[in-house]
C-alpha atoms as a PDB file:
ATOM      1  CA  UNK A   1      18.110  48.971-139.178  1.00  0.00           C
ATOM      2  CA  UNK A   2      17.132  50.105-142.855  1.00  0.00           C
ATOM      3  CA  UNK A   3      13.240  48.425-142.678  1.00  0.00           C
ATOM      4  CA  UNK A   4      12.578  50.883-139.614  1.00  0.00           C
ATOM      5  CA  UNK A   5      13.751  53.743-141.342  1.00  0.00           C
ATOM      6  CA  UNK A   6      10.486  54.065-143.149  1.00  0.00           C
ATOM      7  CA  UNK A   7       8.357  53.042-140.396  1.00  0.00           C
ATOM      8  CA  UNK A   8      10.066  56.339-138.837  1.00  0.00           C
ATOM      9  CA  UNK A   9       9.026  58.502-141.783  1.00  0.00           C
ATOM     10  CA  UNK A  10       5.365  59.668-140.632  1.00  0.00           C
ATOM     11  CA  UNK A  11       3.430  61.683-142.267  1.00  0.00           C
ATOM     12  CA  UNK A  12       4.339  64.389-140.308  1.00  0.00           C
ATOM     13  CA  UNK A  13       7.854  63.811-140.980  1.00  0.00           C
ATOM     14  CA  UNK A  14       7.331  63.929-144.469  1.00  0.00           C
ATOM     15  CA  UNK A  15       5.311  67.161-144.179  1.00  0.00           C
ATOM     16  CA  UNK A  16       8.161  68.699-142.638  1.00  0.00           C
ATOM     17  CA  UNK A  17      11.072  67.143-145.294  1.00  0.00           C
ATOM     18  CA  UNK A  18       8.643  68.731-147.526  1.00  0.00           C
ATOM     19  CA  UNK A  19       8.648  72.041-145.903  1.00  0.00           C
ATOM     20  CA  UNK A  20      12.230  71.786-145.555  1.00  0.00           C
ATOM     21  CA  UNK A  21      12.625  71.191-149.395  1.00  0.00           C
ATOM     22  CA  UNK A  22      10.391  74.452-150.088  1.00  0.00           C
ATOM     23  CA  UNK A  23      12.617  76.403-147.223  1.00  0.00           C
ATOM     24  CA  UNK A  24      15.652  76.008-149.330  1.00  0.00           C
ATOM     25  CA  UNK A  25      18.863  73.000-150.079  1.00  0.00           C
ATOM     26  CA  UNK A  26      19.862  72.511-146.873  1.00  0.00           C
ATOM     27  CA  UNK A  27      15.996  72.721-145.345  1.00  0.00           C
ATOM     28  CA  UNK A  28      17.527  73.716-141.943  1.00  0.00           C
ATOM     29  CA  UNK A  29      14.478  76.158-141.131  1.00  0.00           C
ATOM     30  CA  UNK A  30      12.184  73.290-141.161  1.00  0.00           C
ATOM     31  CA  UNK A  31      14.068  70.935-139.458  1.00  0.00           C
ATOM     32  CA  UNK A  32      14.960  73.142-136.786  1.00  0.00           C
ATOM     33  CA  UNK A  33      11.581  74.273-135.923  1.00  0.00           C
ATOM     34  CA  UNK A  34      10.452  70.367-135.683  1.00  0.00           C
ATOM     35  CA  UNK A  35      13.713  69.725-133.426  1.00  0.00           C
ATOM     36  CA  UNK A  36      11.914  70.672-129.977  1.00  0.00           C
ATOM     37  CA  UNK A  37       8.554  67.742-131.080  1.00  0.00           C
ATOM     38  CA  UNK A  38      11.912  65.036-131.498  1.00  0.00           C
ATOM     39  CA  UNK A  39      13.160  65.924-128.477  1.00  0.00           C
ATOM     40  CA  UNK A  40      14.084  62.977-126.144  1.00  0.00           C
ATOM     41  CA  UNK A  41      17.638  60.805-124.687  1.00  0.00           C
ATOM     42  CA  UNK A  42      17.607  58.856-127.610  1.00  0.00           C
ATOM     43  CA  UNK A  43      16.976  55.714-125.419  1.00  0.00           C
ATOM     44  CA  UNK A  44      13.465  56.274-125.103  1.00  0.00           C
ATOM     45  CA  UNK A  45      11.061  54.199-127.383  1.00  0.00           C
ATOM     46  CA  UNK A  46       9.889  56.527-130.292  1.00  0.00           C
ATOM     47  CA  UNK A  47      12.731  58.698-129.838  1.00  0.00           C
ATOM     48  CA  UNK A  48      13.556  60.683-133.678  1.00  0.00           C
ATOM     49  CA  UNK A  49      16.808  61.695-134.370  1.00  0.00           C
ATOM     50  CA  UNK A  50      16.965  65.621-135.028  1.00  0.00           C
ATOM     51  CA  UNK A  51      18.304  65.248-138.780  1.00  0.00           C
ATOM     52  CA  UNK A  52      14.996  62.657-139.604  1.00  0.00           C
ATOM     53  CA  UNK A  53      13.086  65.298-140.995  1.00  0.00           C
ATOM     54  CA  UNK A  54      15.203  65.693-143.520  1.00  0.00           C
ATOM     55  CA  UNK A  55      15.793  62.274-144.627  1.00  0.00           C
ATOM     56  CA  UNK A  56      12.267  61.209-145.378  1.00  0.00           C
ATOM     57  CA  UNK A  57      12.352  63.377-148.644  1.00  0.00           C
ATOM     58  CA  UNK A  58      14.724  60.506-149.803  1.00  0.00           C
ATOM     59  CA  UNK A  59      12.683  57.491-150.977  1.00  0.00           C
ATOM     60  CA  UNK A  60      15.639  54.817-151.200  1.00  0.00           C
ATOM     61  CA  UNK A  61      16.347  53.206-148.088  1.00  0.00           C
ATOM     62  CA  UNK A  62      20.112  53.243-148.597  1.00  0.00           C
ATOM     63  CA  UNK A  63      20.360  56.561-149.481  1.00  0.00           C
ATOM     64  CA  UNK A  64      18.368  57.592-146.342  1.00  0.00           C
ATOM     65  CA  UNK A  65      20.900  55.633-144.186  1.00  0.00           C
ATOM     66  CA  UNK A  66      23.967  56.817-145.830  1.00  0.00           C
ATOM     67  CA  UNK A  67      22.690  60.709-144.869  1.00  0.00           C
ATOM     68  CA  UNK A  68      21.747  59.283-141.428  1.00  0.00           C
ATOM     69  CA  UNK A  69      25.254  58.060-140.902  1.00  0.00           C
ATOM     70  CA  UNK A  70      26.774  61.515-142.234  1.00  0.00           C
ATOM     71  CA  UNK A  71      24.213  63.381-139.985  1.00  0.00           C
ATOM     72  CA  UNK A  72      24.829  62.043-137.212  1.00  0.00           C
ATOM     73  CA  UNK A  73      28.849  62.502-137.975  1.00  0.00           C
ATOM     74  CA  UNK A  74      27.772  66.309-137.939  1.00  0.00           C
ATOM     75  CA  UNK A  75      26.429  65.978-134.817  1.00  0.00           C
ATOM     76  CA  UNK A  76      29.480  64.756-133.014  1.00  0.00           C
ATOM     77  CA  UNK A  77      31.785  66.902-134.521  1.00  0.00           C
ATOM     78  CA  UNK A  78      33.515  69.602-131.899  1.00  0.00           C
ATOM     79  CA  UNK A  79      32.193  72.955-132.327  1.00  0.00           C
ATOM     80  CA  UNK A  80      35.230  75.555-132.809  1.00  0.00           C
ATOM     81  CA  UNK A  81      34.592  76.623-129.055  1.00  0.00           C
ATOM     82  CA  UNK A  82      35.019  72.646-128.454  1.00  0.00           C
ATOM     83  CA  UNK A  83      38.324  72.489-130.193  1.00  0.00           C
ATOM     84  CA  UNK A  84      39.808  76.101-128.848  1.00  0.00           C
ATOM     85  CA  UNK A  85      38.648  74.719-125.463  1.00  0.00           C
ATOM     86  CA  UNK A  86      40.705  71.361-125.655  1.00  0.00           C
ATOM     87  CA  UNK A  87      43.862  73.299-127.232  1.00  0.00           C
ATOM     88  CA  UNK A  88      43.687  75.122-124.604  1.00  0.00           C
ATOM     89  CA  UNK A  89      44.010  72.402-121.790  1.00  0.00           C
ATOM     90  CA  UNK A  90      46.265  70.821-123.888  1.00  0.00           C
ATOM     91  CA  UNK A  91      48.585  73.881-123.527  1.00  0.00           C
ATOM     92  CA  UNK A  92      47.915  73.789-119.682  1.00  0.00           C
ATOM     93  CA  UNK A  93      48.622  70.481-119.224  1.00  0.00           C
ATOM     94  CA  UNK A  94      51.892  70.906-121.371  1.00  0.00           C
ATOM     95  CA  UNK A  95      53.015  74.601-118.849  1.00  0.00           C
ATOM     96  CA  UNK A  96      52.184  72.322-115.846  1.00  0.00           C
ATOM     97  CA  UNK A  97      54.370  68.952-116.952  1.00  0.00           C
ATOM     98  CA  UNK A  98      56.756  71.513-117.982  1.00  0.00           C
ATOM     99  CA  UNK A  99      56.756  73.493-115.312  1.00  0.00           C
ATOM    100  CA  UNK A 100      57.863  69.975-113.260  1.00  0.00           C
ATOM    101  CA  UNK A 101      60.271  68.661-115.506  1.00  0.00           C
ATOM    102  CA  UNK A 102      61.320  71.078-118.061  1.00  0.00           C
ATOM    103  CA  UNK A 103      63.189  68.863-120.716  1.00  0.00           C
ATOM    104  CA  UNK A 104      60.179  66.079-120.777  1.00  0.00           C
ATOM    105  CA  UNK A 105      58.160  65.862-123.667  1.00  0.00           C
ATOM    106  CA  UNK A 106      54.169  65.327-123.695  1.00  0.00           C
ATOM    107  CA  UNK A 107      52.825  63.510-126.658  1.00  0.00           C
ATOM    108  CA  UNK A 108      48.782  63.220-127.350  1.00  0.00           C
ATOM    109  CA  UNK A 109      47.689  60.079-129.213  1.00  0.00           C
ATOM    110  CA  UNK A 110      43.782  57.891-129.495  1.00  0.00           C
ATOM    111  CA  UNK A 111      41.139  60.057-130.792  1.00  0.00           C
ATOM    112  CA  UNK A 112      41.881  63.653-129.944  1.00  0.00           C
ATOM    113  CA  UNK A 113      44.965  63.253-131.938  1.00  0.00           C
ATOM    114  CA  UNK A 114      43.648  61.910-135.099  1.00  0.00           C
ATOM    115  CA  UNK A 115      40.611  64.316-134.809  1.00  0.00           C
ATOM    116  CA  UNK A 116      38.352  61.591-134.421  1.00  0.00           C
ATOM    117  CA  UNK A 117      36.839  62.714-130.373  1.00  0.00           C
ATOM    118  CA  UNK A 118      33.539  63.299-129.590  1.00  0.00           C
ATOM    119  CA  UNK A 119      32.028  65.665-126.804  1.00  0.00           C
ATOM    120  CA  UNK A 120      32.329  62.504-124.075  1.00  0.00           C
ATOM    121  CA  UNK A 121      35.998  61.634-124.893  1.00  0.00           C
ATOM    122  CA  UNK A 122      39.208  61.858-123.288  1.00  0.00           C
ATOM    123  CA  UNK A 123      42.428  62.909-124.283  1.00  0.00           C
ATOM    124  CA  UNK A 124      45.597  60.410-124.176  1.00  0.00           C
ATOM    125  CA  UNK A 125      49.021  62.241-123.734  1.00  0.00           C
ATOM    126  CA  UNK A 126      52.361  60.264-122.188  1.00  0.00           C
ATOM    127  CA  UNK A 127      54.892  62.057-120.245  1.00  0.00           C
ATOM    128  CA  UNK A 128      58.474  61.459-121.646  1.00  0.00           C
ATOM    129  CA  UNK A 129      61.768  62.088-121.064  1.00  0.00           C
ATOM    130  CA  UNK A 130      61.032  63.243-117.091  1.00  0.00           C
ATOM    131  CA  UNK A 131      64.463  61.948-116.108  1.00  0.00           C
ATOM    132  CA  UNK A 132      62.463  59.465-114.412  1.00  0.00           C
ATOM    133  CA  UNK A 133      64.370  56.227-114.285  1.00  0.00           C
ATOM    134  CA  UNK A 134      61.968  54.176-111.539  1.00  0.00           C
ATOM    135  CA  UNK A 135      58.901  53.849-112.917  1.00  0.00           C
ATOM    136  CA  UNK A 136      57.059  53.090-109.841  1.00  0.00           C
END
């Protein structure tokens, strides 16, 4: 993965990381306003990641895929209208099982519990303590 990282860094790319640079720390301007020319599924061949811009400005191949990794970590993080959304299902679905057996207790575990979902996941949870003893 590392030797196509600077077959990815054009010289438009690096125009841009440069740009971004002069726009300020972060360079978000820049890198937003060349977002819509890397636009694609990411399956498609010569798809660029949004954050590549950016990275070009670094020259050591390492260091370029270390931000890549952390970039794309930002990407999949919820938004706050992500997480408030899920809480709030979560809350639902808790009413509802409650609502059907009011001493059980619903417990959430895999990804959404440790923090560690993305937009696509789903969320575990167990029903206990129903008063179920069959458990067909």
């Amino acid at each position: 993965f590392i030797p196509l990282l600077p077959a990815l860094c054009t010289a438009a790319n690096a125009a841009a990381a440069a740009a971004a640079a002069a726009a300020g720390a972060d360079g978000a301007g820049a890198a937003d306003a060349a977002a819509p020319a890397a636009a694609g599924d990411g399956r498609t061949p010569g798809f660029k990641p949004p954050w590549l811009p950016r990275l070009c400005q670094f020259g050591s191949p390492l260091l370029r895929l270390h931000n890549e990794v952390v970039a794309f970590c930002r990407m999949l993080e919820p938004t706050a209208e992500e997480v408030e959304s899920r809480a709030r299902s979560m809350r639902t679905v808790v009413e509802v099982v409650h609502s059907i057996w009011p001493q059980a207790e619903v417990l959430v575990f895999g990804s959404y519990e440790t923090g560690l979902y993305t937009p696509a996941s789903d969320t575990d949870i167990v029903v206990c303590r129903a008063g179920l003893n069959d458990p067909t």
